[in-house]
Protein backbone atom coordinates (compact mmCIF):
# COMPACT_ATOMS: atom_id res chain seq x y z
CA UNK A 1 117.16 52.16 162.63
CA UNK A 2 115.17 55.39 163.58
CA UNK A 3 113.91 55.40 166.70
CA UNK A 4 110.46 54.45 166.47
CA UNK A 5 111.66 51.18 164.56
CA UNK A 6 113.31 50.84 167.74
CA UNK A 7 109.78 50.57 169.33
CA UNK A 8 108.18 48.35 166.31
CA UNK A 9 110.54 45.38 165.63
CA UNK A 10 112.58 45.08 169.05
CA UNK A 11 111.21 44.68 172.94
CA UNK A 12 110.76 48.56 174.41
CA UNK A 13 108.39 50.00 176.96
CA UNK A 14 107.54 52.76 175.20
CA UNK A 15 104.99 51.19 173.48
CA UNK A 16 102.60 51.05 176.67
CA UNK A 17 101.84 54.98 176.46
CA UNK A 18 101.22 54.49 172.97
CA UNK A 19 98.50 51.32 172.96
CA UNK A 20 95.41 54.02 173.94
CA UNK A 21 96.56 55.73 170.64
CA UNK A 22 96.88 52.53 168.97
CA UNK A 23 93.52 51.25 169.82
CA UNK A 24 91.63 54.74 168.78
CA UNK A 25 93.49 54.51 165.26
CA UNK A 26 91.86 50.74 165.36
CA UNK A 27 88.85 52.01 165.72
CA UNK A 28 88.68 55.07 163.16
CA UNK A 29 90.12 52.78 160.38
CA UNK A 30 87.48 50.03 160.99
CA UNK A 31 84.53 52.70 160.97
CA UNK A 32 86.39 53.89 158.08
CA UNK A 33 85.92 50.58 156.73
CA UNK A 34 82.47 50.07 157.71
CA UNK A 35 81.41 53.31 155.60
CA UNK A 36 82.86 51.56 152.60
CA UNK A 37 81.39 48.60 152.92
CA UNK A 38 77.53 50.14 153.49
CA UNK A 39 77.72 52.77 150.66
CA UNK A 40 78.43 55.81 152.83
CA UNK A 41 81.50 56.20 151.43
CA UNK A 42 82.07 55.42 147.46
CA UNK A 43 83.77 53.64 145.77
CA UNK A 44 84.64 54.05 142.41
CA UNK A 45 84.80 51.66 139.95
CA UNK A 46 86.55 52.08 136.66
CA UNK A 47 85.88 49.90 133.60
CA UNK A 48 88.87 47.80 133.69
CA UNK A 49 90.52 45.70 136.21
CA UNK A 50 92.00 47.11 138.89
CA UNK A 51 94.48 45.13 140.83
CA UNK A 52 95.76 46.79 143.82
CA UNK A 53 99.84 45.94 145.18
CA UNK A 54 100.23 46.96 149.17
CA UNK A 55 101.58 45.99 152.90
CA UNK A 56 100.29 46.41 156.15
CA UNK A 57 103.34 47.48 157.29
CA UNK A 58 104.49 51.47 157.25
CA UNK A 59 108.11 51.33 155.25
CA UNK A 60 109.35 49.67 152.35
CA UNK A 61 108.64 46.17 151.79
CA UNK A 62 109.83 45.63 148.23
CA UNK A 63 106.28 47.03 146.94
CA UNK A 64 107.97 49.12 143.52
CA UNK A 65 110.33 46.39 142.12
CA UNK A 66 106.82 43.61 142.27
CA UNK A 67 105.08 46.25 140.38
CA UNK A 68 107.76 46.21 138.38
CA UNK A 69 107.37 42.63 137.72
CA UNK A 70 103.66 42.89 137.53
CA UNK A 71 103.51 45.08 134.63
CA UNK A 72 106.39 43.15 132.92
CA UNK A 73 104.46 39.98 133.23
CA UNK A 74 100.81 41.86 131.71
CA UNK A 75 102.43 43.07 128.96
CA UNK A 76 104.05 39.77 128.12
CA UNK A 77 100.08 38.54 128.16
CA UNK A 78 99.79 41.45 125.43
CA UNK A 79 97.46 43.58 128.11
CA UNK A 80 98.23 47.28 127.98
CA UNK A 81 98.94 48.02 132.02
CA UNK A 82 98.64 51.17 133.69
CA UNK A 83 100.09 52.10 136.97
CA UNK A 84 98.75 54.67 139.50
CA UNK A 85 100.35 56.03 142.60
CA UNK A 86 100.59 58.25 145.30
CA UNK A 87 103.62 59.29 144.63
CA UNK A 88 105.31 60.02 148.32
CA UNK A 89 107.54 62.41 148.50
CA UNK A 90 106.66 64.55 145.37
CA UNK A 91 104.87 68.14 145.66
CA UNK A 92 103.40 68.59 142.41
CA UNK A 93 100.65 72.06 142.66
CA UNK A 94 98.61 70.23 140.23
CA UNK A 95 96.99 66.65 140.17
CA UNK A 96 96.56 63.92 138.65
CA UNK A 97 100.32 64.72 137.13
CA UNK A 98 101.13 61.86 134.06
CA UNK A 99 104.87 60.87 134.43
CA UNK A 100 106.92 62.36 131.14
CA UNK A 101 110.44 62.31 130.38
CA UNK A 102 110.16 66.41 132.36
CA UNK A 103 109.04 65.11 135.65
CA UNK A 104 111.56 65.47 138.49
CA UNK A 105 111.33 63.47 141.63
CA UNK A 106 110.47 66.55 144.05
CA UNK A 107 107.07 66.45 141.55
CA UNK A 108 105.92 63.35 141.55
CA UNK A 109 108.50 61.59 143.88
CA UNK A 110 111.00 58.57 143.19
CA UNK A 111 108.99 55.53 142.63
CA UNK A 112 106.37 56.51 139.69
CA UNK A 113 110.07 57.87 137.83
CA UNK A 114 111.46 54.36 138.66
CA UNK A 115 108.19 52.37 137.19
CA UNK A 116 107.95 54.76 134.29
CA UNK A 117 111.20 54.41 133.42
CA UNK A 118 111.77 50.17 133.84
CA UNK A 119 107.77 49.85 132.05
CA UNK A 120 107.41 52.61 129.65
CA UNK A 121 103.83 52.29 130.60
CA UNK A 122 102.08 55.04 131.95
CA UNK A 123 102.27 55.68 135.24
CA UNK A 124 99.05 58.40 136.67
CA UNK A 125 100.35 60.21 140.17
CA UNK A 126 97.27 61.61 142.79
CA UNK A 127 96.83 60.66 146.27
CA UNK A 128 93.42 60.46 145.26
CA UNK A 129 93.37 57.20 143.74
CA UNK A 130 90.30 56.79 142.04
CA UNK A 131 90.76 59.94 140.09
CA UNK A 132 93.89 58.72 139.05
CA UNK A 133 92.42 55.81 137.38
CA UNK A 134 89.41 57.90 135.74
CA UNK A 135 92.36 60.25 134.08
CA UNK A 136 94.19 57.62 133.12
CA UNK A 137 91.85 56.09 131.28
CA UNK A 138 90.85 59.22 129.74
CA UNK A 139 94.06 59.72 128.36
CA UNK A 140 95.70 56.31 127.51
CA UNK A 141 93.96 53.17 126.29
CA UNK A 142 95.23 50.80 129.23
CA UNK A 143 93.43 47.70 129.51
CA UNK A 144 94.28 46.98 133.21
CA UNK A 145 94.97 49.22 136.15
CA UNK A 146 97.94 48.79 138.48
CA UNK A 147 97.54 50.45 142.01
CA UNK A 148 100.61 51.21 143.87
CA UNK A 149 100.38 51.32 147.55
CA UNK A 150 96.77 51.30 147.53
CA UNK A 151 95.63 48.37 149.72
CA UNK A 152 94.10 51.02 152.24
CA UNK A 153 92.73 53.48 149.85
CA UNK A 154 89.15 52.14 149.51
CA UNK A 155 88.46 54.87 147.11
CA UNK A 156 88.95 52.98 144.01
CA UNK A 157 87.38 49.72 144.03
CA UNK A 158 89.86 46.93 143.13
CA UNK A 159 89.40 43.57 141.79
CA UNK A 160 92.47 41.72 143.20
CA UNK A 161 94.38 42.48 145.80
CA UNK A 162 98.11 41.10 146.02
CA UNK A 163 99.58 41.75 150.18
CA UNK A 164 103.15 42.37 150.14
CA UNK A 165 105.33 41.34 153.25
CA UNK A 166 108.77 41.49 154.64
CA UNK A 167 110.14 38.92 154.84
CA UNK A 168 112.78 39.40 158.10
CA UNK A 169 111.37 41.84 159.62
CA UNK A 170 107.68 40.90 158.95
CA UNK A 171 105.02 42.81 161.38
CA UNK A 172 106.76 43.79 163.97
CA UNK A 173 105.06 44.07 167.70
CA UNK A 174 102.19 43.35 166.26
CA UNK A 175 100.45 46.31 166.87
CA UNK A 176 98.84 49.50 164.54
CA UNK A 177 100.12 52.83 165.02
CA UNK A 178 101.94 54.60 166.52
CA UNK A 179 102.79 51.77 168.89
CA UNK A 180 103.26 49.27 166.13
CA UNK A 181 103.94 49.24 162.14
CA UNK A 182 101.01 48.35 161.30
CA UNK A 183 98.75 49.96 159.11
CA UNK A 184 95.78 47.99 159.54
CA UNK A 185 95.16 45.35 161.87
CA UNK A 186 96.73 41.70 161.24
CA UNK A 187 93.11 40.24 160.01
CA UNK A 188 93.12 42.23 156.90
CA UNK A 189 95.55 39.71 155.11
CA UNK A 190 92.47 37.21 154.96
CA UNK A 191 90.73 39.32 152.73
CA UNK A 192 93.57 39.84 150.02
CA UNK A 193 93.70 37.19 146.75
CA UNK A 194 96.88 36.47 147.25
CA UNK A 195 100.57 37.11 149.46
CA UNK A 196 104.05 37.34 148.76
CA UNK A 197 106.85 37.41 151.38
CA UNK A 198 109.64 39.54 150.46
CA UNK A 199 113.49 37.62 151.34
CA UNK A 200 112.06 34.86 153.56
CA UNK A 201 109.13 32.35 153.81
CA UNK A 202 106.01 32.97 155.30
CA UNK A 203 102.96 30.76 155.90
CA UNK A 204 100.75 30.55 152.85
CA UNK A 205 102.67 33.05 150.77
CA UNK A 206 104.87 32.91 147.71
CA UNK A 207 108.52 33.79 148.10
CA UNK A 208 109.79 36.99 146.50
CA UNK A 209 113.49 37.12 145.68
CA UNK A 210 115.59 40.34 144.74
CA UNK A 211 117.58 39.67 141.91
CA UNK A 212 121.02 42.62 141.55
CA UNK A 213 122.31 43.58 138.71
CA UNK A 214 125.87 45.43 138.53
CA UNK A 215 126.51 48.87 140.22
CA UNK A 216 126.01 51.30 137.12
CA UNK A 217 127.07 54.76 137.27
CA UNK A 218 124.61 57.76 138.34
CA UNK A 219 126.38 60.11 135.63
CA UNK A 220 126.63 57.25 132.82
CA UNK A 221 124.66 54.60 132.83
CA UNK A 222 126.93 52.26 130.27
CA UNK A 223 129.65 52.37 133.26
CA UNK A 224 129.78 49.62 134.91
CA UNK A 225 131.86 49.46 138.61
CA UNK A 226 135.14 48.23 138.30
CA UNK A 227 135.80 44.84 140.01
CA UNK A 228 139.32 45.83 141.16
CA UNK A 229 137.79 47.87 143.87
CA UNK A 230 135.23 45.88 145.38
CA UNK A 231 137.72 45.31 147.96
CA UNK A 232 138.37 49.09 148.75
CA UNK A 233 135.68 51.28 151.73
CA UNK A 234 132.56 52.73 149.33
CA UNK A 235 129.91 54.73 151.40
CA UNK A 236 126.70 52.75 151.28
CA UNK A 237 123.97 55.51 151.53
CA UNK A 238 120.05 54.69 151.36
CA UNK A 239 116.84 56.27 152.47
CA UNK A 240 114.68 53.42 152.07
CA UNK A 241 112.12 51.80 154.73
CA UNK A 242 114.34 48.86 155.09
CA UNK A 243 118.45 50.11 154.58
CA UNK A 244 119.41 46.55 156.08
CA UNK A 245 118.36 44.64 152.75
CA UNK A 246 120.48 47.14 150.73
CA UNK A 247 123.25 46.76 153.18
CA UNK A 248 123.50 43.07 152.96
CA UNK A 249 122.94 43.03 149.37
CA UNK A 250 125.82 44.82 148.93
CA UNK A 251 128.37 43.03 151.66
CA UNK A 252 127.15 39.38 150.09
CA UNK A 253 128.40 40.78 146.82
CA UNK A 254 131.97 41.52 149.20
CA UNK A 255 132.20 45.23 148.94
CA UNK A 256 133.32 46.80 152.44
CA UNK A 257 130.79 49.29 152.91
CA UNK A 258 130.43 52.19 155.62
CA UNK A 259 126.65 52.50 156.06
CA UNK A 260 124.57 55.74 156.50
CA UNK A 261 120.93 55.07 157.01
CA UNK A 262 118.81 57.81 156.43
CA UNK A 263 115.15 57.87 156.83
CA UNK A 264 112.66 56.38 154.35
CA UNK A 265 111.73 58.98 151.38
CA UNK A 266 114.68 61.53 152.29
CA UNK A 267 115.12 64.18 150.76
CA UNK A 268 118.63 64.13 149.62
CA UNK A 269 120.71 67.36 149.09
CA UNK A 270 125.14 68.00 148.33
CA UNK A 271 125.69 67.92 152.36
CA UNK A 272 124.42 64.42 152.79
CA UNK A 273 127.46 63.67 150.86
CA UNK A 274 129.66 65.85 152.98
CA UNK A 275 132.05 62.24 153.69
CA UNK A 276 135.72 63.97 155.41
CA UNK A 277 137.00 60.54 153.32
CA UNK A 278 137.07 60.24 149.61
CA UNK A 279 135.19 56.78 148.31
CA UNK A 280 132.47 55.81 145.85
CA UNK A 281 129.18 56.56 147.07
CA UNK A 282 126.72 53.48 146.40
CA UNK A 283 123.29 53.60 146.84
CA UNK A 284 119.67 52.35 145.76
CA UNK A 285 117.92 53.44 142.09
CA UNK A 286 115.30 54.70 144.36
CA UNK A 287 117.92 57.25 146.01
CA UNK A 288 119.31 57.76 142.91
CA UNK A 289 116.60 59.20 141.24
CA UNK A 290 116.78 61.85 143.78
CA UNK A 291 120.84 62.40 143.25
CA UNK A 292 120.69 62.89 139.75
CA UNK A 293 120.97 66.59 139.56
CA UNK A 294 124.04 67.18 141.87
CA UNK A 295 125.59 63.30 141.08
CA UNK A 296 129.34 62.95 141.20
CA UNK A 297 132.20 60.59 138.60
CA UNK A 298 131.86 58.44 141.57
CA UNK A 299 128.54 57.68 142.53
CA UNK A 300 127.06 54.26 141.54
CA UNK A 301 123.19 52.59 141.99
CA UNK A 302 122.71 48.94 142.88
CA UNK A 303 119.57 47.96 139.98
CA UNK A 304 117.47 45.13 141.77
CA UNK A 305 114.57 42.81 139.61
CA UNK A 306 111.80 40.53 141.48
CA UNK A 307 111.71 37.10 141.06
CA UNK A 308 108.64 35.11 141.59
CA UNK A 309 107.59 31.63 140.54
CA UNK A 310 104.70 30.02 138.48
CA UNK A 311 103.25 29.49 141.82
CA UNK A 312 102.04 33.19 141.58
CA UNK A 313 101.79 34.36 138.15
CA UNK A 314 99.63 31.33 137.21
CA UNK A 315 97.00 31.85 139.40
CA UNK A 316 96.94 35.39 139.41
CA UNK A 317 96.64 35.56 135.60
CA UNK A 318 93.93 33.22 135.48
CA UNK A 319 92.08 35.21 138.53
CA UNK A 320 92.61 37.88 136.53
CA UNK A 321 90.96 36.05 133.27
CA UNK A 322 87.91 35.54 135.81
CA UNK A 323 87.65 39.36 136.03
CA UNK A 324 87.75 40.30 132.83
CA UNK A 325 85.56 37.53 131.61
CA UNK A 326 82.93 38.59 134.21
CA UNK A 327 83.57 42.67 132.83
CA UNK A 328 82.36 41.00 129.38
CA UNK A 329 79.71 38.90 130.74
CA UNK A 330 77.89 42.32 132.47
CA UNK A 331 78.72 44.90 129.49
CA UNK A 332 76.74 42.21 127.51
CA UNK A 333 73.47 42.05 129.84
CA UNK A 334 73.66 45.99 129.90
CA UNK A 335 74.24 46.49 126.02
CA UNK A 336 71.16 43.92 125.52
């Protein structure tokens, strides 16, 4: 836990100096707010349906395996999804980038290489949201937009928004930063469509479970772990906003792990591997996608799925039937 964490999700008196900070972010983001919402700032509004995946929460709350699921779950409805993204992490000198087979994870970062790759769909990177979704449409023919980590960029208007939360570790102190993890004040979850709660229940949300699959090789990805050595000391290394998931993920499954928590989005390099023991190395898909080009025999990925219930794709599809229907209903006044 880094030590800031330290200050979010566990009793510490260093967040008392940081409150005056806390309250002047408060009050930027809700004037930043308040120029959305009377026309100062625009918003941009593209001609299909945007629906918009984020947390309040800085760190990883489960946000890339959902959209995962999302897209899985449109395309099974025969809609033609599109994803866009910040990509954190990557330092592309040109934007918007489009995700292709060439794109390296310093470029665009790990999680629009980990979409692209589980969707096939195309996946637009910019921090600039809205001009993400304008290219995108320029250049596929996607019939719904997907927007990753974009609950606070009001740029791009949206047309559902789904609020992602962890589970165990939920919102911490309470407060926005720096004193606390949050991103926006508490309040904003009344305004989303709908909630899901990542590992653990939470009033009025649906329950998101992580589904693993086996530990497949970083080198070759038909080799599977071999079940004689679950029992023997593999490094656990992750750089994800939450390690603790991935750590108990992997001990429930009984390997005896050796954790080494690095920070969210690190960048890995050869010396983070610098172990003075021999083991296998185990560690997310999202940290693998960083490893590839200096992987070793013995360095495995743990593949994770979401799970949700009817309880959430029912009523979002049919929300989302609402939004297209209305699309229809307008094109037709303006056409007449």
């Amino acid at each position: 836990m880094m030590w800031y964490e330290k200050i979010w999700y566990r009793d510490s008196s260093w967040v008392w100096p940081l409150l005056p900070i806390s309250l002047l972010y408060q009050v930027i983001i809700t004037i930043r707010r308040w120029c959305y919402q009377i026309g100062l700032f625009k918003q941009h509004r593209v001609d299909v349906p945007v629906i918009v995946v984020g947390n309040l929460t800085v760190g990883g709350t489960g946000k890339t395996p959902l959209v995962i699921a999302l897209v899985e779950k449109l395309k099974a409805q025969g809609e033609r999804p599109g994803i866009v993204t910040r990509g954190y992490g990557g330092r592309s000198r040109r934007y918007p980038v489009l995700v292709s087979a060439d794109c390296s994870a310093t470029e665009v970062g790990d999680e629009p290489l980990i979409i692209a790759k589980h969707t096939q769909c195309p996946v637009m990177v910019d921090p600039k949201r809205a001009r993400a979704a304008k290219a995108l449409l320029a250049q596929t023919d996607c019939t719904v937009i997907i927007s990753d980590d974009g609950l606070q960029h009001r740029g791009l208007a949206r047309d559902i928004e789904i609020l992602l939360v962890d589970g165990q570790r939920r919102f911490g102190n309470g407060y926005c930063l720096p004193a606390g993890p949050l991103r926006e004040p508490l309040k904003r979850m009344e305004e989303v469509n709908f909630v899901v709660s990542n590992g653990a229940l939470y009033p009025n949300a649906t329950l998101m479970s992580f589904e693993y699959g086996s530990l497949t090789n970083l080198l070759d990805h038909q080799k599977q772990f071999p079940t004689f050595a679950r029992t023997e000391p593999v490094f656990a290394v992750t750089g994800i906003g939450n390690p603790q998931r991935f750590f108990e993920a992997l001990q429930v499954q009984g390997y005896n792990i050796m954790k080494n928590a690095l920070r969210d989005h690190h960048r890995f390099s050869p010396t983070d591997f610098a172990f003075t023991e021999s083991a296998p190395v185990i560690m997310t898909e999202k940290d693998a996608v960083k490893c590839q080009d200096f992987a070793q025999p013995n360095w495995w990925y743990l593949p994770v799925s979401a799970q949700l219930s009817s309880e959430f794709w029912e009523p979002l599809l049919a929300q989302l039937a609402k939004v297209k229907e209305a699309g229809t209903a307008i094109g037709a006044k303006l056409s007449a």
